[in-house]
Protein backbone atom coordinates (compact mmCIF):
# COMPACT_ATOMS: atom_id res chain seq x y z
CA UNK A 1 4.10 79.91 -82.99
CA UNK A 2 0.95 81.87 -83.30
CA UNK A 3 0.58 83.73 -87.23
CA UNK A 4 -0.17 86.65 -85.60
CA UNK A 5 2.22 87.51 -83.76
CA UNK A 6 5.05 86.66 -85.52
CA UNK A 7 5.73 87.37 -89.00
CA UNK A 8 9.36 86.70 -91.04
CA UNK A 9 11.21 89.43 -91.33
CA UNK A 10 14.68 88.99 -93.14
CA UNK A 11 17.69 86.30 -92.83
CA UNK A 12 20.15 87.50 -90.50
CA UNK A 13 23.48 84.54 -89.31
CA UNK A 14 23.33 81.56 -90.36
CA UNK A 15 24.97 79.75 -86.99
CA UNK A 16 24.76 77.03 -84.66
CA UNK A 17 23.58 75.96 -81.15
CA UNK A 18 21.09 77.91 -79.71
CA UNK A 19 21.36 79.27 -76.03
CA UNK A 20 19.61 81.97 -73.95
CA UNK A 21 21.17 84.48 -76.22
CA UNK A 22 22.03 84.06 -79.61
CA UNK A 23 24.95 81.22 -79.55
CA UNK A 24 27.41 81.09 -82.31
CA UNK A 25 28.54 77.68 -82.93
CA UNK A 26 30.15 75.64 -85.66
CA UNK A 27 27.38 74.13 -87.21
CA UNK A 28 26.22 77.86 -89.49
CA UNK A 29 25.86 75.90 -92.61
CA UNK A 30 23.17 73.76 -90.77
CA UNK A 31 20.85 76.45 -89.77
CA UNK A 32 19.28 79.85 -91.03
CA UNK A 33 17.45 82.09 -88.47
CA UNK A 34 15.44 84.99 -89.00
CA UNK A 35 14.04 87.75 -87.55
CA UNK A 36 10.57 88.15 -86.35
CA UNK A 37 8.38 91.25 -85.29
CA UNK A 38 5.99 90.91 -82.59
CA UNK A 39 2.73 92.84 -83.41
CA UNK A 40 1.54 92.85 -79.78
CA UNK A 41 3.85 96.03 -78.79
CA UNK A 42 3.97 99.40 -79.54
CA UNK A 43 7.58 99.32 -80.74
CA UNK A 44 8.15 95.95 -82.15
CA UNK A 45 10.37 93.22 -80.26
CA UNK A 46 12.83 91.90 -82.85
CA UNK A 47 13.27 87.91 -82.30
CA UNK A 48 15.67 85.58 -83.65
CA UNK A 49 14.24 82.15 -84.21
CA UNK A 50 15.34 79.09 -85.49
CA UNK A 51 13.85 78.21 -89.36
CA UNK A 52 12.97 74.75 -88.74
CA UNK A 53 11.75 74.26 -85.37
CA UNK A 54 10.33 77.58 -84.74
CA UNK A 55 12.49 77.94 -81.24
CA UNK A 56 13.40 81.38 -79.99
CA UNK A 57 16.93 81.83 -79.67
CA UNK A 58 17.53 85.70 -78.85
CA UNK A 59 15.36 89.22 -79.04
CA UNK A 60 17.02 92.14 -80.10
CA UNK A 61 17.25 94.75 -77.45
CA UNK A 62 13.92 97.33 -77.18
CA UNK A 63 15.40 101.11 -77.24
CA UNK A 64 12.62 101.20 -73.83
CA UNK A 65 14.47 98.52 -72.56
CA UNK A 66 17.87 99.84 -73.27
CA UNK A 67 20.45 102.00 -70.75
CA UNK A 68 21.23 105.33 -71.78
CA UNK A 69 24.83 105.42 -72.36
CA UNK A 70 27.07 108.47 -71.14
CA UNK A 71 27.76 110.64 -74.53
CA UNK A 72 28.60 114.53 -74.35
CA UNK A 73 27.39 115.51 -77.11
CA UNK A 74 28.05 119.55 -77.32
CA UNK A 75 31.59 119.13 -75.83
CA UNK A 76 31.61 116.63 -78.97
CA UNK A 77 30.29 119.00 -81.51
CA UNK A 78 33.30 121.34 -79.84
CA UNK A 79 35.97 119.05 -80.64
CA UNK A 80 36.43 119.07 -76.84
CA UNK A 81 35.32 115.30 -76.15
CA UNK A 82 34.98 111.86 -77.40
CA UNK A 83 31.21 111.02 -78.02
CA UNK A 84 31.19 107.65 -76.05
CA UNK A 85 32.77 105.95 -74.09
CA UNK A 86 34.55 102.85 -75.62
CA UNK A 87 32.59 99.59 -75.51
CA UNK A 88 31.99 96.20 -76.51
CA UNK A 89 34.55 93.22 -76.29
CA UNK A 90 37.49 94.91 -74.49
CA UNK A 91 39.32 92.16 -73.14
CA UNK A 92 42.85 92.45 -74.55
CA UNK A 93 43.21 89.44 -76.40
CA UNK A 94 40.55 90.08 -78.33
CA UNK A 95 41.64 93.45 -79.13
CA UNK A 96 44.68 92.11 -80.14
CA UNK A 97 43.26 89.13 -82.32
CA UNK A 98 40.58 91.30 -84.13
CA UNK A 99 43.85 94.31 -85.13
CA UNK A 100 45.56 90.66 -86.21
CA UNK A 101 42.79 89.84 -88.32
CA UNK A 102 41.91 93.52 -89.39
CA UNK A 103 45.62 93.94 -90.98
CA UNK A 104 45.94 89.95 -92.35
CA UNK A 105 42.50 90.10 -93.67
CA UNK A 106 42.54 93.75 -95.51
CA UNK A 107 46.73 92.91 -96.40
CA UNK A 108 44.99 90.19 -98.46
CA UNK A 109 42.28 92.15 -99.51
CA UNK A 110 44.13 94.62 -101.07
CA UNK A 111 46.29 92.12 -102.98
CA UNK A 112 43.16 90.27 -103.90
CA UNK A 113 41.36 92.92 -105.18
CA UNK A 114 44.21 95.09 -106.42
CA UNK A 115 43.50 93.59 -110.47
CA UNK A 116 39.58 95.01 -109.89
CA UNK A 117 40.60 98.18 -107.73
CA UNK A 118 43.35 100.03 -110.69
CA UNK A 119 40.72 99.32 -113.66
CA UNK A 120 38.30 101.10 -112.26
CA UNK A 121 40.45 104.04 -110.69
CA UNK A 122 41.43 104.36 -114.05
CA UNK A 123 38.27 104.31 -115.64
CA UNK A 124 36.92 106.51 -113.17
CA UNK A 125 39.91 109.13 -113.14
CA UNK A 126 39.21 109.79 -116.78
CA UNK A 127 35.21 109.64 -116.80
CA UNK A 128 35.14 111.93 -113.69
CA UNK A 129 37.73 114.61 -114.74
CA UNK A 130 40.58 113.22 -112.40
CA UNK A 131 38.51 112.75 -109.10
CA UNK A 132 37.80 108.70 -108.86
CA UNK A 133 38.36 108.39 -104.78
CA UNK A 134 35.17 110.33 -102.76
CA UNK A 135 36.21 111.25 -99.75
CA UNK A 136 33.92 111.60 -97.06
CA UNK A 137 33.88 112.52 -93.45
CA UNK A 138 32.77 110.14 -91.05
CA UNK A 139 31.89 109.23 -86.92
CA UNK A 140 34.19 106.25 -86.09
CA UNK A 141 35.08 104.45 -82.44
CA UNK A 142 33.55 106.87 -80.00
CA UNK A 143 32.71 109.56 -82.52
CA UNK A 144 35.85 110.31 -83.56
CA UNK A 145 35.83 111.67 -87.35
CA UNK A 146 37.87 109.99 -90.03
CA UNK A 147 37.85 110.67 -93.81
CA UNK A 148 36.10 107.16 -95.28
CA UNK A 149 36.94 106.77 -99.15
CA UNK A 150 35.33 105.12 -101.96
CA UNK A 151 35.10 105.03 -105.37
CA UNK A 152 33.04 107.57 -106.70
CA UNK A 153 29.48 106.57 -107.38
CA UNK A 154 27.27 109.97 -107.75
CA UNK A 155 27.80 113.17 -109.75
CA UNK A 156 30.23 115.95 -108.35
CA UNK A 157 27.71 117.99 -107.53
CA UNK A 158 25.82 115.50 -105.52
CA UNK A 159 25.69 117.16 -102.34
CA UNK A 160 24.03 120.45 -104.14
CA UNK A 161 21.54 118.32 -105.18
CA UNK A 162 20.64 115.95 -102.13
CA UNK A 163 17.23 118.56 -101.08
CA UNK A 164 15.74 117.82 -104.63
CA UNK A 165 16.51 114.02 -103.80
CA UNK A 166 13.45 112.14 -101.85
CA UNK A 167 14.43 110.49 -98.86
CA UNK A 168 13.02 106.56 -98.67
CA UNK A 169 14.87 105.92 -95.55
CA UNK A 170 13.25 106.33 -91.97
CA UNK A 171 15.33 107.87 -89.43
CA UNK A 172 18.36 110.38 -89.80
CA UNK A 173 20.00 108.25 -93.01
CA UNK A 174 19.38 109.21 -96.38
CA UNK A 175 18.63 106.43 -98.70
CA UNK A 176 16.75 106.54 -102.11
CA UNK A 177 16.79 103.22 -104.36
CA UNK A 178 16.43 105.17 -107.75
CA UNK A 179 18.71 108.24 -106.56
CA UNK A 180 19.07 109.98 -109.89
CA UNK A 181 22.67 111.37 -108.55
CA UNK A 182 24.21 108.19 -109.01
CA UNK A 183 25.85 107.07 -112.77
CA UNK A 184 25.02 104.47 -114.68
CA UNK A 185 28.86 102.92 -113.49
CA UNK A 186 28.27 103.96 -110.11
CA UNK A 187 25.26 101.77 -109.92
CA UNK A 188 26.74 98.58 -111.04
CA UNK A 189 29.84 99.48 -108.74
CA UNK A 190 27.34 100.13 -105.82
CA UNK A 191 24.94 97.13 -106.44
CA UNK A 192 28.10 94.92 -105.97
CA UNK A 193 29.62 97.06 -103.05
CA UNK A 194 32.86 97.62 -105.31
CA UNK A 195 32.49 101.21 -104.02
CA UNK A 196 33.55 100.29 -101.06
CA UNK A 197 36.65 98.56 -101.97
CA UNK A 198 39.17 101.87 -100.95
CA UNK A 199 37.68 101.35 -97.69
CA UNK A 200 40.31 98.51 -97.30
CA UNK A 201 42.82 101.39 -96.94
CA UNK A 202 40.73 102.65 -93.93
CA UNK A 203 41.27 99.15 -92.44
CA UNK A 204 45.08 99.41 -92.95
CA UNK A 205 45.23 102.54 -90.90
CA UNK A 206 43.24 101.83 -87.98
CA UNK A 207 40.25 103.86 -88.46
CA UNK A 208 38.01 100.82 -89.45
CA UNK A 209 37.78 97.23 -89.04
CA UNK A 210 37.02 94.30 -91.05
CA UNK A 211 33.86 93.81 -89.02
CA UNK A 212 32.08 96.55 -87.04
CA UNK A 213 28.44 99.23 -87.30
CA UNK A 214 28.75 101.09 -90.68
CA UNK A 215 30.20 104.64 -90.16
CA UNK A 216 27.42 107.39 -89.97
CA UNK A 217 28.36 111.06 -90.92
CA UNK A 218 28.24 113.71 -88.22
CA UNK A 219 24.69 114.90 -89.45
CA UNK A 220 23.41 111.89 -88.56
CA UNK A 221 24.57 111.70 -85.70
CA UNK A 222 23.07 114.94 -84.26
CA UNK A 223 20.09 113.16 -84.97
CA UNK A 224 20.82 110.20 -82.95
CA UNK A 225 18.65 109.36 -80.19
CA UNK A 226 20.39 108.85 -77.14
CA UNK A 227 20.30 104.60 -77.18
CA UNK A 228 21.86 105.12 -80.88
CA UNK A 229 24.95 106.41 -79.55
CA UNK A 230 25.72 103.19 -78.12
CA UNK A 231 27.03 101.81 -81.88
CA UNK A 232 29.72 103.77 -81.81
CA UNK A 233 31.51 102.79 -78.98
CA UNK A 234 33.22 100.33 -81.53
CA UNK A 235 35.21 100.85 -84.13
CA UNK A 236 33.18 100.45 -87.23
CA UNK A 237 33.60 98.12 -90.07
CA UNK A 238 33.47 96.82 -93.81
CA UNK A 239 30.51 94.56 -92.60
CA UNK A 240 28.13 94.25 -90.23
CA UNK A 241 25.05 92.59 -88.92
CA UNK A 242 22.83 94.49 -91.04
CA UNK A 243 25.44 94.38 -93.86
CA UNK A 244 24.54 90.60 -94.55
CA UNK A 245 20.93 90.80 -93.32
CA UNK A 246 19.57 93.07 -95.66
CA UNK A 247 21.12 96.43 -95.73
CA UNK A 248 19.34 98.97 -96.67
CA UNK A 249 15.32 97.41 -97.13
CA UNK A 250 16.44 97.38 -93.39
CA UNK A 251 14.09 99.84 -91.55
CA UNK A 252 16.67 102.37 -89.47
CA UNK A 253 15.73 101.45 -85.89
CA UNK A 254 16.13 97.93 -86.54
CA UNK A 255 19.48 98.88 -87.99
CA UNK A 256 20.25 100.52 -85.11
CA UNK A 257 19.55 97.70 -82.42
CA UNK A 258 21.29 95.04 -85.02
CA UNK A 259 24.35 97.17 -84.54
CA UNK A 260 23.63 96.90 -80.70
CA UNK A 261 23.76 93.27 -81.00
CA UNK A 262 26.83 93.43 -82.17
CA UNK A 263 27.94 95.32 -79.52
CA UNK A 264 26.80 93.26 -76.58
CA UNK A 265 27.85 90.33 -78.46
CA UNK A 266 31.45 91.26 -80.13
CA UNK A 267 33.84 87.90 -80.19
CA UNK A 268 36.20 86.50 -82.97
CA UNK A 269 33.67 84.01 -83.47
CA UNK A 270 30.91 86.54 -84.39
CA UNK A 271 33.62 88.51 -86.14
CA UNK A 272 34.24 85.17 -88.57
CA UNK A 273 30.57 84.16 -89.18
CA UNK A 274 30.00 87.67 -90.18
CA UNK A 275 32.69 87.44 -92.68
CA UNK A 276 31.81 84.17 -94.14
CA UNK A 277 28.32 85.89 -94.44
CA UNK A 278 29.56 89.06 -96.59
CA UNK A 279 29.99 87.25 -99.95
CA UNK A 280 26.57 85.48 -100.95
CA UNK A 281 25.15 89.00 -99.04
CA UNK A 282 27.30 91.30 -102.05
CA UNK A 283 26.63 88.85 -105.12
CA UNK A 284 22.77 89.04 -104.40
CA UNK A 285 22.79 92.91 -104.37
CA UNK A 286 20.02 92.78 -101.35
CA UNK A 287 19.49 96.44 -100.07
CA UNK A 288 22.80 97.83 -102.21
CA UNK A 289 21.94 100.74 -103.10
């Protein structure tokens, strides 16, 4: 593979047999691929390759490349309209098995997690003035809104605050790795995503699953370009393609056609490998913040 063209970019499944698209196959442990950038094009081709032998196992979709899916986006911004269209994996015993899995896996979650989760409502209750749970509003299966919660990370006056904040993140997402907003118990609760623990509650009620594209709020979605729109034609999720592949260092495009990945690619199997993934991705803290 010529040096040139190709450079690493960051880890993304670690999975099996290689196909014309990326196959996902028992033997994960066995394998790590990356992604790669080709320099020769405008707007860089992402490519999957296999570690060891170099082989090219699946390219991430170019937004030229990609169909513009049907959105409405004023009757949207009316309340009038879905965004999208659903999409995805919509054969019905899939459906069925991923809501299975959603309400087993965040049931066990919850009890799991419950000793961790009452600590630090507690501590946060008291250190916050009796508002531990942030509740935000966010774009969910075909842009409809939902209020996502989390522990609270950032000072109550965040939001006034935000325009004084600089922005490290391309695209419509803000993102800034020394955000002076956040506490000092935020940031240890962020850098191990125990922030996003409540979210298991979103789970529970339908408006999330265990594995799915990250929720966006509504301002970013204005801001979408049209091929963006595409991610939320499934319900979003605890974790993700680009939760276990790097998070935020992630630039916002390639975040974007990760999530469309997962789109064209949505199985159980997927679904699993991704989960698997989401531990060693939390407990090294890469892109949390």
């Amino acid at each position: 593979m010529p040096a040139e063209r190709t450079s690493f970019y960051r880890p993304i499944l670690a999975v099996g047999i290689a196909t014309n698209d990326l196959a996902i196959g028992p033997a994960m442990s066995q394998q790590i691929r990356r992604i790669r950038r080709d320099k020769n094009r405008a707007t860089p081709t992402l490519r999957i390759y296999d570690e060891r032998t170099s082989a090219l196992l699946a390219s991430l979709p170019d937004p030229a490349d990609l169909p513009t899916p049907h959105f409405d986006l004023a009757g949207w911004l009316e309340g009038r309209t879905d965004l999208t269209a659903p999409g995805g994996n919509q054969r019905r015993h899939y459906l069925l098995a991923k809501r299975l899995l959603d309400v087993v896996g965040a049931g066990a979650l919850l009890m799991l997690f419950s000793p961790v989760m009452l600590p630090i409502w507690l501590i946060l209750y008291f250190s916050t003035g009796g508002h531990p749970i942030f509740r935000q509003t966010r774009v969910g299966h075909c842009g409809r809104r939902f209020q996502i919660l989390k522990f609270r990370t950032m000072r109550l006056d965040a939001q006034l605050l935000q325009p004084e904040i600089v922005n490290e993140q391309s695209g419509p997402v803000f993102k800034n790795r020394r955000d002076p907003r956040i506490t000092r118990f935020g940031n240890w609760l962020r850098r191990l995503s125990i922030d996003e623990m409540p979210q298991i509650i979103n789970v529970l009620r339908g408006e999330m699953a265990l594995v799915g594209p990250r929720p966006p709020i509504p301002s970013e979605v204005v801001n979408y370009e049209p091929w963006q729109t595409a991610r939320l034609s499934v319900k979003p999720g605890l974790t993700c393609v680009w939760q276990v592949s790097g998070r935020s260092d992630i630039e916002f495009d390639d975040w974007m056609r990760l999530d469309l990945w997962y789109v064209q690619n949505q199985n159980l199997w997927v679904d699993v490998v991704l989960l698997l993934r989401t531990p060693w991705s939390v407990l090294t803290c890469r892109g949390a913040y």
